[in-house]
PDB file of N, CA and C in Angstrom:
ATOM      1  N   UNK A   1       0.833  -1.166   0.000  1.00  0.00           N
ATOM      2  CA  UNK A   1       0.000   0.000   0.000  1.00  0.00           C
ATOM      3  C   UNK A   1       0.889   1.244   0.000  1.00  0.00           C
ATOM      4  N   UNK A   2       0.598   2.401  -1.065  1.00  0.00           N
ATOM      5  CA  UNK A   2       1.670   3.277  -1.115  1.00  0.00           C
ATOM      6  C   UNK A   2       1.061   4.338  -0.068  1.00  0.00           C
ATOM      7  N   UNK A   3       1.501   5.068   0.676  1.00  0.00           N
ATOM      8  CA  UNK A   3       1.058   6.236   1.298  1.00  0.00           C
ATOM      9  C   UNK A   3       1.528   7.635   0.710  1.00  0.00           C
ATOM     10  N   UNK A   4       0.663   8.081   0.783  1.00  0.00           N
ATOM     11  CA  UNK A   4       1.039  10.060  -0.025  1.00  0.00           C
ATOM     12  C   UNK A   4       0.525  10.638   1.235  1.00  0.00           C
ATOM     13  N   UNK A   5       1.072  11.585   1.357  1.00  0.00           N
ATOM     14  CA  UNK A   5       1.273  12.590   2.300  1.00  0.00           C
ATOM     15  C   UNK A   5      -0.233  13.595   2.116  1.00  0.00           C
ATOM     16  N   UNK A   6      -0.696  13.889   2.971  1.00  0.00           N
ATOM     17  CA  UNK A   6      -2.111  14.349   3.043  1.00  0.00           C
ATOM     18  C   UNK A   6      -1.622  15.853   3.845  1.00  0.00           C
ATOM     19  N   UNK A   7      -2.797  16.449   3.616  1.00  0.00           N
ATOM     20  CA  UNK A   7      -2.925  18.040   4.329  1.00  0.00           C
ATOM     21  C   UNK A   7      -4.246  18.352   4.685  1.00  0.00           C
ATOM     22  N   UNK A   8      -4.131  18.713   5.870  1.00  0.00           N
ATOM     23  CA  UNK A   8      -6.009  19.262   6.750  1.00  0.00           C
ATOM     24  C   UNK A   8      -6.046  20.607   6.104  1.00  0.00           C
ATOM     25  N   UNK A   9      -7.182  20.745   5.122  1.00  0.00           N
ATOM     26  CA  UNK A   9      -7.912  22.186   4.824  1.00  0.00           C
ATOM     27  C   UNK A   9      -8.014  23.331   5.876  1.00  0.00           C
ATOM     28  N   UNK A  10      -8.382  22.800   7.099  1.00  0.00           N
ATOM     29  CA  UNK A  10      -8.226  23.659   8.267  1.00  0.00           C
ATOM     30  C   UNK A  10      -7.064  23.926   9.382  1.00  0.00           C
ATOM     31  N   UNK A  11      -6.419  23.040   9.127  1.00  0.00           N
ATOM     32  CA  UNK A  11      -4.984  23.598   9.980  1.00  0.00           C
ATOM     33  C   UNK A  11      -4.216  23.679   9.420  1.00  0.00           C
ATOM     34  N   UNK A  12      -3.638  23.285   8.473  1.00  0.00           N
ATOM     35  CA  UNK A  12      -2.619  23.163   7.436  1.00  0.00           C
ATOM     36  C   UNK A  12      -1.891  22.691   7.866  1.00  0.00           C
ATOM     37  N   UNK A  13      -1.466  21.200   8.329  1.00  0.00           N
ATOM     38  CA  UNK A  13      -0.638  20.749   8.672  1.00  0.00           C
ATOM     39  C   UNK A  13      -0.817  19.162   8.080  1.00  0.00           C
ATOM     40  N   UNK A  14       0.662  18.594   7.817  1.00  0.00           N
ATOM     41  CA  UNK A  14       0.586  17.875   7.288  1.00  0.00           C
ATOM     42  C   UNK A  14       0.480  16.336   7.671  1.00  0.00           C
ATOM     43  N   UNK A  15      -0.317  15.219   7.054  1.00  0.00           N
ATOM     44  CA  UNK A  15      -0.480  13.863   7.790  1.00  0.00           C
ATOM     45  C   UNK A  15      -0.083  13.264   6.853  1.00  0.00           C
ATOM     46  N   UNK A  16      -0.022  11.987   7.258  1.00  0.00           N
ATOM     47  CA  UNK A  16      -0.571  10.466   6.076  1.00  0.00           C
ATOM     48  C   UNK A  16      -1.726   9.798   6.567  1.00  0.00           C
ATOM     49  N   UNK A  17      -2.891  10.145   7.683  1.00  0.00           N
ATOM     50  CA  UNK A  17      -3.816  10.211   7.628  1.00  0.00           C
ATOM     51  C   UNK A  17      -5.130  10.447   7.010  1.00  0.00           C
ATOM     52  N   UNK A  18      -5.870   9.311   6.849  1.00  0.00           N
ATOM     53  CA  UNK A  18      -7.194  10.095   5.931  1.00  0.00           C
ATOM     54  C   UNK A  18      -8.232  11.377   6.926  1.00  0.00           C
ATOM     55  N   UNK A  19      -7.994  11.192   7.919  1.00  0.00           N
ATOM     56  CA  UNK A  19      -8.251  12.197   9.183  1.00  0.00           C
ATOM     57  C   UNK A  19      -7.409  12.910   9.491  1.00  0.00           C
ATOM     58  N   UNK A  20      -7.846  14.111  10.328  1.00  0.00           N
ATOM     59  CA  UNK A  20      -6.541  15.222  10.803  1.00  0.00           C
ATOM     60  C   UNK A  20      -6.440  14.411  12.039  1.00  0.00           C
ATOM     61  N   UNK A  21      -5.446  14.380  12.473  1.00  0.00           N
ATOM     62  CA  UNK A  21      -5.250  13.913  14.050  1.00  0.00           C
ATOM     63  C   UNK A  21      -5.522  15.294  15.139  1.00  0.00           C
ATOM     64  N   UNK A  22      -5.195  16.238  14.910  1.00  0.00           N
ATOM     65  CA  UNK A  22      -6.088  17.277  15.830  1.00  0.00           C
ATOM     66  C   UNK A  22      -7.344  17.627  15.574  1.00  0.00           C
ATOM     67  N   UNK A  23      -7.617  17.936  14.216  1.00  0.00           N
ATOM     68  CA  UNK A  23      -9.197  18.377  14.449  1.00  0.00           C
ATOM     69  C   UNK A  23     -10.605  17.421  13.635  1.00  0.00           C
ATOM     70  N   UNK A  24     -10.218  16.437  13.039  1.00  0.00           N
ATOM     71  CA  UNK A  24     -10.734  14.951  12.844  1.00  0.00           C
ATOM     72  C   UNK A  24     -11.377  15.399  11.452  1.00  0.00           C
ATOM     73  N   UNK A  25     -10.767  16.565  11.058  1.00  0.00           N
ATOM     74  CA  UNK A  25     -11.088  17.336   9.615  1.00  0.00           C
ATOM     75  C   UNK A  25     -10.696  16.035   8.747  1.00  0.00           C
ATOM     76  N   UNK A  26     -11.566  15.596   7.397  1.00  0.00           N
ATOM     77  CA  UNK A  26     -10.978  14.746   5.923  1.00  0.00           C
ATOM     78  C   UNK A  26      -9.855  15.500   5.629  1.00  0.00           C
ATOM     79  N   UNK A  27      -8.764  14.882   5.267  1.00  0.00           N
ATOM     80  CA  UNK A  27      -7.461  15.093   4.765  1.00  0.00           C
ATOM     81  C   UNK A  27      -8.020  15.407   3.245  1.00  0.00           C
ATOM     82  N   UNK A  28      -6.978  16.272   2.687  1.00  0.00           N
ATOM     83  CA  UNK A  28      -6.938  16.018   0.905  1.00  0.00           C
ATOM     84  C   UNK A  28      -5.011  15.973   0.542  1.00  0.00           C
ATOM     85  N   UNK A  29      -5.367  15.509  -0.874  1.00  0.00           N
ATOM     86  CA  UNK A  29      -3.974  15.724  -1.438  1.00  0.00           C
ATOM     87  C   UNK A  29      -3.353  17.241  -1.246  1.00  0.00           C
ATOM     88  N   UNK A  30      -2.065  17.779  -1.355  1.00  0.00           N
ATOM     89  CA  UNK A  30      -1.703  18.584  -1.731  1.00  0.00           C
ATOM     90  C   UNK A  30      -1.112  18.773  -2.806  1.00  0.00           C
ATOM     91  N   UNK A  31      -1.148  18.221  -3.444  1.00  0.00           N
ATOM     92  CA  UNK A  31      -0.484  17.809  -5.129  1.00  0.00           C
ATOM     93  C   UNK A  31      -1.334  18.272  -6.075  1.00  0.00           C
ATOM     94  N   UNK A  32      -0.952  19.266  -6.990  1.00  0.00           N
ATOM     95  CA  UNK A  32      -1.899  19.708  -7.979  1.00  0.00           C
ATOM     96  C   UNK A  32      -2.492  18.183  -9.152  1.00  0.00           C
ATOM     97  N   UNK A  33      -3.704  18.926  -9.661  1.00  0.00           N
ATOM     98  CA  UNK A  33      -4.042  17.805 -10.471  1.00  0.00           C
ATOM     99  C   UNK A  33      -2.817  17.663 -11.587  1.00  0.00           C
ATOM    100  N   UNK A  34      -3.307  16.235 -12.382  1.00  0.00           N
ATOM    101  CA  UNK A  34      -1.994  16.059 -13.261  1.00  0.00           C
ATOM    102  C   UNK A  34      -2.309  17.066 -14.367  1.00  0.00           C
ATOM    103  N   UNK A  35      -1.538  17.477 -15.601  1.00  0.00           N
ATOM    104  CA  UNK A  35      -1.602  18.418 -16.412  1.00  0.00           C
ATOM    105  C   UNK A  35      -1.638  17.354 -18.055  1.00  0.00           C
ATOM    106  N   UNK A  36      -2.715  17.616 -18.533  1.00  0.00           N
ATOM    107  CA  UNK A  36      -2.830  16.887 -19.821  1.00  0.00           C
ATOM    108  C   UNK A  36      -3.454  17.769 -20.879  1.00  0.00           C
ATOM    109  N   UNK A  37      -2.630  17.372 -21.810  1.00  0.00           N
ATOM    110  CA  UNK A  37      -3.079  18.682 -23.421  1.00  0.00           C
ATOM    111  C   UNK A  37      -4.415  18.842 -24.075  1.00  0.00           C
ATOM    112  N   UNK A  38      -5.095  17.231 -23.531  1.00  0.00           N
ATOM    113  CA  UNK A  38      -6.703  17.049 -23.708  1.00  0.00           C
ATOM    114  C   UNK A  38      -7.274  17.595 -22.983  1.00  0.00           C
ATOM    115  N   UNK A  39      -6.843  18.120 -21.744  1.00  0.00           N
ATOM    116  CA  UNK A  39      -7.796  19.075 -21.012  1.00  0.00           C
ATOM    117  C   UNK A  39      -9.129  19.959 -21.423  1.00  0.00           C
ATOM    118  N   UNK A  40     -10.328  19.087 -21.348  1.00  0.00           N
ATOM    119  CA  UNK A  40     -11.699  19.612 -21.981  1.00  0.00           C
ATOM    120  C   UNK A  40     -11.963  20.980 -21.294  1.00  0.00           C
ATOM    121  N   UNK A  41     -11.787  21.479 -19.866  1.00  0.00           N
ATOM    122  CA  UNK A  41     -11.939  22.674 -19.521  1.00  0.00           C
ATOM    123  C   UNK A  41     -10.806  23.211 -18.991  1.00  0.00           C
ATOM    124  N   UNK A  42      -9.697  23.189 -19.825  1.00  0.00           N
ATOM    125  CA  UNK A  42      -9.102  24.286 -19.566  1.00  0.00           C
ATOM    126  C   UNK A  42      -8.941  26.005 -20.110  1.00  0.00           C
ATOM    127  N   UNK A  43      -9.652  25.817 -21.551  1.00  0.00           N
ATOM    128  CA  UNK A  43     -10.138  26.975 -21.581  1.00  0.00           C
ATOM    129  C   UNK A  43     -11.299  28.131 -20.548  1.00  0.00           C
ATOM    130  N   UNK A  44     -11.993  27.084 -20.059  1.00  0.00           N
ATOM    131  CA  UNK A  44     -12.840  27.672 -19.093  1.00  0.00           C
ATOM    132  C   UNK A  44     -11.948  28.483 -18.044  1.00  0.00           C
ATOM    133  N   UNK A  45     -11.118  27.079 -17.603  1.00  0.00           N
ATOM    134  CA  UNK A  45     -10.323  27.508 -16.582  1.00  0.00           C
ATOM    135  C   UNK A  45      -9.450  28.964 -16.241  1.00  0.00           C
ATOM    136  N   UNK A  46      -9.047  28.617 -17.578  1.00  0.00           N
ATOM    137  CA  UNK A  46      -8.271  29.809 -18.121  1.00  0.00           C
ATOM    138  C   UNK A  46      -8.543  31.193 -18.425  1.00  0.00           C
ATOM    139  N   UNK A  47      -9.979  31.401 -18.526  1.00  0.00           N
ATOM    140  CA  UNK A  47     -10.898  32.707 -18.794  1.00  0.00           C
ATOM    141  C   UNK A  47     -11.630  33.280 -17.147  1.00  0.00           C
ATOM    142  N   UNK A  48     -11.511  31.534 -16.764  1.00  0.00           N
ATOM    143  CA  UNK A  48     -12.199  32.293 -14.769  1.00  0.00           C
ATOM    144  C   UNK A  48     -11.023  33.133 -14.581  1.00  0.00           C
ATOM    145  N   UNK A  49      -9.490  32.320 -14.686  1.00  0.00           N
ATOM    146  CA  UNK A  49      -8.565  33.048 -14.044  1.00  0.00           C
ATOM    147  C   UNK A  49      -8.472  34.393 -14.715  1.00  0.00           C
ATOM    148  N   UNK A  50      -8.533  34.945 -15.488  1.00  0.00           N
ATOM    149  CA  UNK A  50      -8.365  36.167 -16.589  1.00  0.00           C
ATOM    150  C   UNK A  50      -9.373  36.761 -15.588  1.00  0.00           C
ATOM    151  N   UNK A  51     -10.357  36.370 -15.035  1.00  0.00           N
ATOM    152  CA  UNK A  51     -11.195  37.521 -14.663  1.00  0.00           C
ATOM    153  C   UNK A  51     -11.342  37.771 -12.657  1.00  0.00           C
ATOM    154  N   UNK A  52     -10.069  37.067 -12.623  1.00  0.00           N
ATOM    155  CA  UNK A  52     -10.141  36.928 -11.145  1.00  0.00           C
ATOM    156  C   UNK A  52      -9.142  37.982 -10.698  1.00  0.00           C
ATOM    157  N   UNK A  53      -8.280  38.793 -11.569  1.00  0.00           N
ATOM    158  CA  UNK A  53      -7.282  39.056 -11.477  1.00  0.00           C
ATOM    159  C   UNK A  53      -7.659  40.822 -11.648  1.00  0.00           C
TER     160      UNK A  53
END
């Protein structure tokens, strides 16, 4: 079983837990998604950011 390193949304601290061990928050990845040239919405993506700025 491989383990990846997890991060609590609310404390920011890092586990290999699917739980935070202090605040029992769901863990997520911290690893951006992977990057592929088929990307169906990345134009979208790309026009939110244009207007966030």
């Amino acid at each position: 079983m491989t383990r990846l390193i997890r991060k609590c949304p609310d404390d920011l601290i890092y586990t290999l837990r699917e739980l935070c061990p202090v605040c029992g928050t769901p863990t997520v990845t911290p690893h951006p998604a992977p990057y592929s040239p088929e990307d169906r919405y990345g134009e979208y993506r790309r026009k939110a950011r244009e207007w966030t700025k």
